[in-house]
PDB file of N, CA and C in Angstrom:
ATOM      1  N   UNK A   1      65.924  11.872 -24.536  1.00  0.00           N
ATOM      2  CA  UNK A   1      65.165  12.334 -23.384  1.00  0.00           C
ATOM      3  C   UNK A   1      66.105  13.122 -22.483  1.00  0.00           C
ATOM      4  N   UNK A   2      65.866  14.757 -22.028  1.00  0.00           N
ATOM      5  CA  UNK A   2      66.400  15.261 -21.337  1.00  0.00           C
ATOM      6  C   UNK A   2      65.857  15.166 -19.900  1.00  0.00           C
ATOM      7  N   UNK A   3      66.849  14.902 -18.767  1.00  0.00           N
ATOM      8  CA  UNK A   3      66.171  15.054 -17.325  1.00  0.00           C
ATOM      9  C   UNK A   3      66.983  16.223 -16.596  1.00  0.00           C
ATOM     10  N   UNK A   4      66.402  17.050 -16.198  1.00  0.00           N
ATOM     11  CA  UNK A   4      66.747  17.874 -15.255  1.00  0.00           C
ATOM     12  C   UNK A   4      67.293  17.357 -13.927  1.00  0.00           C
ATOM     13  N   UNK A   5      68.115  18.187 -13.411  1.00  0.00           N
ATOM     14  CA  UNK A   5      68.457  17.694 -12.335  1.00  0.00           C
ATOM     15  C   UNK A   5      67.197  17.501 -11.070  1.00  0.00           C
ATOM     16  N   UNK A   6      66.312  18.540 -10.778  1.00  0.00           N
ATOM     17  CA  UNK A   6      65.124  18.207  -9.895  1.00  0.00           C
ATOM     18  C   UNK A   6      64.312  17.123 -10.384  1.00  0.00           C
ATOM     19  N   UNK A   7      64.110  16.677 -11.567  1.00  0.00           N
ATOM     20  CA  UNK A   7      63.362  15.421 -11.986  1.00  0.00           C
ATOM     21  C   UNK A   7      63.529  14.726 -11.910  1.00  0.00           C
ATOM     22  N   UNK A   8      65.060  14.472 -12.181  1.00  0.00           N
ATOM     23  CA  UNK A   8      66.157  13.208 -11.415  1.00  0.00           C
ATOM     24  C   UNK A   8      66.126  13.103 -10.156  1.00  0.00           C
ATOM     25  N   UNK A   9      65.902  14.063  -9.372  1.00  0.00           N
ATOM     26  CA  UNK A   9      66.304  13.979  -7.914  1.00  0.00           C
ATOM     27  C   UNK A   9      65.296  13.441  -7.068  1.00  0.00           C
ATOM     28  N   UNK A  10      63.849  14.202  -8.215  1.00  0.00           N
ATOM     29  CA  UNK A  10      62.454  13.643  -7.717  1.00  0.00           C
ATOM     30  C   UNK A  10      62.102  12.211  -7.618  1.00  0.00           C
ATOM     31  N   UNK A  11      62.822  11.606  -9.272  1.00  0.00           N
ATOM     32  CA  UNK A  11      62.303  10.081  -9.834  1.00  0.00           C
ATOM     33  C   UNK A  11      63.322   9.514  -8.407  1.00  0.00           C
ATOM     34  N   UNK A  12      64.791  10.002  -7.707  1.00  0.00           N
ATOM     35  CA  UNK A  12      65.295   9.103  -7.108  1.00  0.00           C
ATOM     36  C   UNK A  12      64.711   9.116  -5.864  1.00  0.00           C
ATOM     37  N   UNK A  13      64.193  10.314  -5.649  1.00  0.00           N
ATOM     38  CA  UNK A  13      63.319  10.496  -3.814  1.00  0.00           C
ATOM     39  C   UNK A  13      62.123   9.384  -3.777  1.00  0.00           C
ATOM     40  N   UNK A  14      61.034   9.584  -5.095  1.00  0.00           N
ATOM     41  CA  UNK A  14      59.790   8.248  -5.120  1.00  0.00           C
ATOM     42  C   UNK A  14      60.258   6.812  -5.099  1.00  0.00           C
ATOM     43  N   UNK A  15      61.160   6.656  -6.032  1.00  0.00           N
ATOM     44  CA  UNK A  15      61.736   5.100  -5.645  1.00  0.00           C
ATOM     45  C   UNK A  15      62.021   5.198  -4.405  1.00  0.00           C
ATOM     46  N   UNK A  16      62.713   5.278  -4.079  1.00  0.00           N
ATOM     47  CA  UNK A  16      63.194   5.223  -2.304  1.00  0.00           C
ATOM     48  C   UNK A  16      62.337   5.421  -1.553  1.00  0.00           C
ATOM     49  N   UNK A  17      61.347   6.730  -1.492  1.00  0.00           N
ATOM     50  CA  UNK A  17      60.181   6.275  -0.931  1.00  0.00           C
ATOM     51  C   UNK A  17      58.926   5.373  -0.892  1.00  0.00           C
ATOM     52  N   UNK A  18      59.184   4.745  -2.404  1.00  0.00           N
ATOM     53  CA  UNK A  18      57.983   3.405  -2.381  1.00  0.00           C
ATOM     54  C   UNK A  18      58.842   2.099  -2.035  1.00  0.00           C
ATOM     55  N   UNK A  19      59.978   2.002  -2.318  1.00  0.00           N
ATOM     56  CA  UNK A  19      60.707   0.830  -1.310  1.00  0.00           C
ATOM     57  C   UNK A  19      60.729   0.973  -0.060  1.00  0.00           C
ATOM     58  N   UNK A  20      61.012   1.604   0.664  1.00  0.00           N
ATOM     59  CA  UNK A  20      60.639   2.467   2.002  1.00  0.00           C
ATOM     60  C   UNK A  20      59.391   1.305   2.552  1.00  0.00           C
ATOM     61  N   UNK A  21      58.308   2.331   1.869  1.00  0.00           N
ATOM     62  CA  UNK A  21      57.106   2.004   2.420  1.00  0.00           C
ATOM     63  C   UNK A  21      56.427   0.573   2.302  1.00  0.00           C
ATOM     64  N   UNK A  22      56.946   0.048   0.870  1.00  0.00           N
ATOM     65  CA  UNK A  22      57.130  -1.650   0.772  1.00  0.00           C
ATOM     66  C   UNK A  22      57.618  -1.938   1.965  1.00  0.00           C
ATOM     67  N   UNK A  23      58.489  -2.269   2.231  1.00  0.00           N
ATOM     68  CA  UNK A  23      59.409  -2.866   3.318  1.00  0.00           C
ATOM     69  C   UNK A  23      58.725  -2.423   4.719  1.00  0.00           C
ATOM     70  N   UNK A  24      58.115  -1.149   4.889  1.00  0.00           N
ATOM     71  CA  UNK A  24      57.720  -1.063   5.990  1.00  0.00           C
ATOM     72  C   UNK A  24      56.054  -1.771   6.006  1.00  0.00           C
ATOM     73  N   UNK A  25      55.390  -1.820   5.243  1.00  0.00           N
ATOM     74  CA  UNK A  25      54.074  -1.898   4.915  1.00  0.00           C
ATOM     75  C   UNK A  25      54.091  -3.438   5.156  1.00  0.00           C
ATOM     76  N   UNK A  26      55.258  -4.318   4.494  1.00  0.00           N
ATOM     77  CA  UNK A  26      55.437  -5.787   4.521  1.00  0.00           C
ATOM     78  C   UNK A  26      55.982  -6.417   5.386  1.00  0.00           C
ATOM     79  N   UNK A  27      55.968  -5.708   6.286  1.00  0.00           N
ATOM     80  CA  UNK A  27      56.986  -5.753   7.526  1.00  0.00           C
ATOM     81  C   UNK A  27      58.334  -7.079   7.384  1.00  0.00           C
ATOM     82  N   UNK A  28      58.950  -6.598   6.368  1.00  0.00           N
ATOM     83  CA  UNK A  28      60.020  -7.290   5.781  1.00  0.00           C
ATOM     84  C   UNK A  28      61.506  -7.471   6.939  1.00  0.00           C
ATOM     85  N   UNK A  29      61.129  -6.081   7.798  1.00  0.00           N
ATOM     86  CA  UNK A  29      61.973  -5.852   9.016  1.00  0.00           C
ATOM     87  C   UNK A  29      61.863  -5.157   9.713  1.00  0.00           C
ATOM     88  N   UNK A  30      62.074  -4.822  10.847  1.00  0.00           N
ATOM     89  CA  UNK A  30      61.900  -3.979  11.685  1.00  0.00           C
ATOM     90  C   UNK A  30      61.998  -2.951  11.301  1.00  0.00           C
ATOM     91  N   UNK A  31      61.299  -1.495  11.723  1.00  0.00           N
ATOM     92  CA  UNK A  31      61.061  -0.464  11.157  1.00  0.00           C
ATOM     93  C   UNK A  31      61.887   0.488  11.672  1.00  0.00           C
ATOM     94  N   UNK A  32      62.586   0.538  13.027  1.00  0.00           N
ATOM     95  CA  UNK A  32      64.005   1.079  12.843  1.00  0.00           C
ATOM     96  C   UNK A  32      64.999   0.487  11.811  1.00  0.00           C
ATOM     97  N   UNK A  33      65.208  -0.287  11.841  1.00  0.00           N
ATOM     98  CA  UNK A  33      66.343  -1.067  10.503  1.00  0.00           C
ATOM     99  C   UNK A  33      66.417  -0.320   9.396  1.00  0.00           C
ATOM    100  N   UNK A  34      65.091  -0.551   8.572  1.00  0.00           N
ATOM    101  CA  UNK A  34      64.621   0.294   7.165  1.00  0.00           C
ATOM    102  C   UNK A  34      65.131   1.739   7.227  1.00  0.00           C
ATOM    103  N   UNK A  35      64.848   2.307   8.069  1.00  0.00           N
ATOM    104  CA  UNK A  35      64.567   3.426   8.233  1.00  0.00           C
ATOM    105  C   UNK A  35      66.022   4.474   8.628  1.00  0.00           C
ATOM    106  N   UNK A  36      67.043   3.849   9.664  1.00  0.00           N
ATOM    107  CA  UNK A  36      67.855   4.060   9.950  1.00  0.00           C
ATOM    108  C   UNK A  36      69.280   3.312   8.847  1.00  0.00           C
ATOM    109  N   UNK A  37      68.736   2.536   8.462  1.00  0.00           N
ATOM    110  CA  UNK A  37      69.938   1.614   7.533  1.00  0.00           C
ATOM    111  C   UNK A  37      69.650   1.409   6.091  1.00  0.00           C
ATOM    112  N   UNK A  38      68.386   1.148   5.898  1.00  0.00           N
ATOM    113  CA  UNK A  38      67.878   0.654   4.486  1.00  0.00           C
ATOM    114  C   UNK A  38      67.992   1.894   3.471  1.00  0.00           C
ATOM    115  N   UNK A  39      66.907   2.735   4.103  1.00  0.00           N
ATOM    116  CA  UNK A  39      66.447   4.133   3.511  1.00  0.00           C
ATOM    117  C   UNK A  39      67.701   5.110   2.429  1.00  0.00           C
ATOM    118  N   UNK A  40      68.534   4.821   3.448  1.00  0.00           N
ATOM    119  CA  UNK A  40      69.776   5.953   3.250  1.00  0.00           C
ATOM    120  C   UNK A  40      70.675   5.166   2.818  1.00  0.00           C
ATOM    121  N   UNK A  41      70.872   3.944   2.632  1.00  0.00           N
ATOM    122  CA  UNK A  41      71.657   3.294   1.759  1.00  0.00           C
ATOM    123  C   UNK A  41      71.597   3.260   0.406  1.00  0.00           C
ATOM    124  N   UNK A  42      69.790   3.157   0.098  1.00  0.00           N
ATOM    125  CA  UNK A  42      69.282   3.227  -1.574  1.00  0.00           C
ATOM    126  C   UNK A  42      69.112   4.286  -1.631  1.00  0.00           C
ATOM    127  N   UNK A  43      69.531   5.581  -1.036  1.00  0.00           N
ATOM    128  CA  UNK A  43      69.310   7.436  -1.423  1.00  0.00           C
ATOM    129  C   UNK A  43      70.956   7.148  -1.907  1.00  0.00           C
ATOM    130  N   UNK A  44      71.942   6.404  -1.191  1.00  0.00           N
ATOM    131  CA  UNK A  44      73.509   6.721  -1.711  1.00  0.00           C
ATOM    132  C   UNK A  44      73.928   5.789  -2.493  1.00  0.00           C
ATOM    133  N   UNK A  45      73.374   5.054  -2.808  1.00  0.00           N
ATOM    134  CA  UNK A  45      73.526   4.113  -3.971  1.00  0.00           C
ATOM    135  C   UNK A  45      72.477   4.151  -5.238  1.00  0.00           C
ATOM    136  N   UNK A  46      71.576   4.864  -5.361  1.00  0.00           N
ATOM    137  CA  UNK A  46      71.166   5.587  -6.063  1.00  0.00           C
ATOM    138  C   UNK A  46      71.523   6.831  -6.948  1.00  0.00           C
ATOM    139  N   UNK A  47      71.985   8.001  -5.700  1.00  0.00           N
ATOM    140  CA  UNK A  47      72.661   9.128  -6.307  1.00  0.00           C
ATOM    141  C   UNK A  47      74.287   8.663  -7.015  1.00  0.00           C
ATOM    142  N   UNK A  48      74.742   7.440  -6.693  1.00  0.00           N
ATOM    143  CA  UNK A  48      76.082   6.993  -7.062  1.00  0.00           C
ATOM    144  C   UNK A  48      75.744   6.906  -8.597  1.00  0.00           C
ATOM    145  N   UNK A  49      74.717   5.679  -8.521  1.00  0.00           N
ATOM    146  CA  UNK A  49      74.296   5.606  -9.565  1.00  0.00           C
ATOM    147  C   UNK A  49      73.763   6.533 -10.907  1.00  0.00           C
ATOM    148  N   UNK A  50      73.018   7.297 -10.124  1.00  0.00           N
ATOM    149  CA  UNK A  50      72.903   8.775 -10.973  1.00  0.00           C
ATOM    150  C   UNK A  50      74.312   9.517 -11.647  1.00  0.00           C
ATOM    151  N   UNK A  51      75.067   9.279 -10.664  1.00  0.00           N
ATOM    152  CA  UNK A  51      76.373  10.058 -11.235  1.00  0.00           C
ATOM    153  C   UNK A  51      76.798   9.531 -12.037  1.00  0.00           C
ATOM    154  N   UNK A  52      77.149   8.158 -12.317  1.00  0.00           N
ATOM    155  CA  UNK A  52      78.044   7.150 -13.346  1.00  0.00           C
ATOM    156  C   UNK A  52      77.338   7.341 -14.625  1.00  0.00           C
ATOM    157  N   UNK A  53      75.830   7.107 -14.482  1.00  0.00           N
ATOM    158  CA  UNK A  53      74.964   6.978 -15.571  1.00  0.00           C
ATOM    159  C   UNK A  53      75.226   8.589 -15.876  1.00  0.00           C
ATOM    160  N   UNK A  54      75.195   9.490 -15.624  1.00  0.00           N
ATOM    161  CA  UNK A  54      75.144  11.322 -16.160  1.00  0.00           C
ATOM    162  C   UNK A  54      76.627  11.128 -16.989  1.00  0.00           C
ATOM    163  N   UNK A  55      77.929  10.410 -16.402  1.00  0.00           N
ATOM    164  CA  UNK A  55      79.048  10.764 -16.788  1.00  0.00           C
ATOM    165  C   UNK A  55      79.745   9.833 -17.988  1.00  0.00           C
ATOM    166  N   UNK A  56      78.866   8.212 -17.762  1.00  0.00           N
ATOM    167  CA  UNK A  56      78.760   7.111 -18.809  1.00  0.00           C
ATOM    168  C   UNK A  56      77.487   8.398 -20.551  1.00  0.00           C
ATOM    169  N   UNK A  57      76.500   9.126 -20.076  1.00  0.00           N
ATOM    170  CA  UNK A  57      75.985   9.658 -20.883  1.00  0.00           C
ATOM    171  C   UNK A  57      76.637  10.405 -21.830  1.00  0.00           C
ATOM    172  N   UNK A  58      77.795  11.240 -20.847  1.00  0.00           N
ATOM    173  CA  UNK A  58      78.651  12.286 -21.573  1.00  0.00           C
ATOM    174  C   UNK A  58      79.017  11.686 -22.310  1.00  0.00           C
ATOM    175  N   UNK A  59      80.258  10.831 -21.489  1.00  0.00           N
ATOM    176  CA  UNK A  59      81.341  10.310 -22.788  1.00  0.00           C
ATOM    177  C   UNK A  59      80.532   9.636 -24.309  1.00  0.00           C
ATOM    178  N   UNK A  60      79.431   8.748 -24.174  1.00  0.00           N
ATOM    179  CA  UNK A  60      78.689   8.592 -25.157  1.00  0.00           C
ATOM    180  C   UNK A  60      78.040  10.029 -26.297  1.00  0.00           C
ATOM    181  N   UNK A  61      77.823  10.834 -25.548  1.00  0.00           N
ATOM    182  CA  UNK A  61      77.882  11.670 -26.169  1.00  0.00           C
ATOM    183  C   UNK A  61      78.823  12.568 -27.075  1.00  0.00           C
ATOM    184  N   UNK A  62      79.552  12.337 -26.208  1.00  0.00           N
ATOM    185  CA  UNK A  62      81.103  12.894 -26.813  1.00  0.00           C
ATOM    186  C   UNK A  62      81.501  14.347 -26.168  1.00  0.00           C
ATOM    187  N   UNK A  63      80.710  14.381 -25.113  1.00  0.00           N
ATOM    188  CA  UNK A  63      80.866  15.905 -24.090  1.00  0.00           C
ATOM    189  C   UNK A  63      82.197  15.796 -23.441  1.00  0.00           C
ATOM    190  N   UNK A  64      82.906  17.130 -23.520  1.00  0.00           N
ATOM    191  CA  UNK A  64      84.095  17.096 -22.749  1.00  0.00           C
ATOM    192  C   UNK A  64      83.816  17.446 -21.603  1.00  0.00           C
TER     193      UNK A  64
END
């Protein structure tokens, strides 16, 4: 399965935005909190994640 980089970027924007809206919808916490702390933590631990998994892909692949 090939992913483009905008498809990737898309699948990581909807997760984050349906946890988002979980958390705000469930009022799990205050909605500055989420929003100012939560939000942008799982956008940079996400894209981290994106990176390891793209560069764990290569080497499996055998890409220099």
């Amino acid at each position: 399965m090939a992913f483009s980089l905008p498809t990737t970027a898309g699948a990581l924007i909807a997760l984050v935005a349906a946890g988002t809206a979980a958390l705000v919808a469930l009022r799990v916490m205050p909605v500055n909190i989420v929003l100012t702390m939560v939000a942008p933590s799982m956008l940079v631990f996400g894209a981290v994640c994106a990176a390891i998994g793209v560069k764990h892909g290569e080497y499996r692949a055998g890409v220099s």
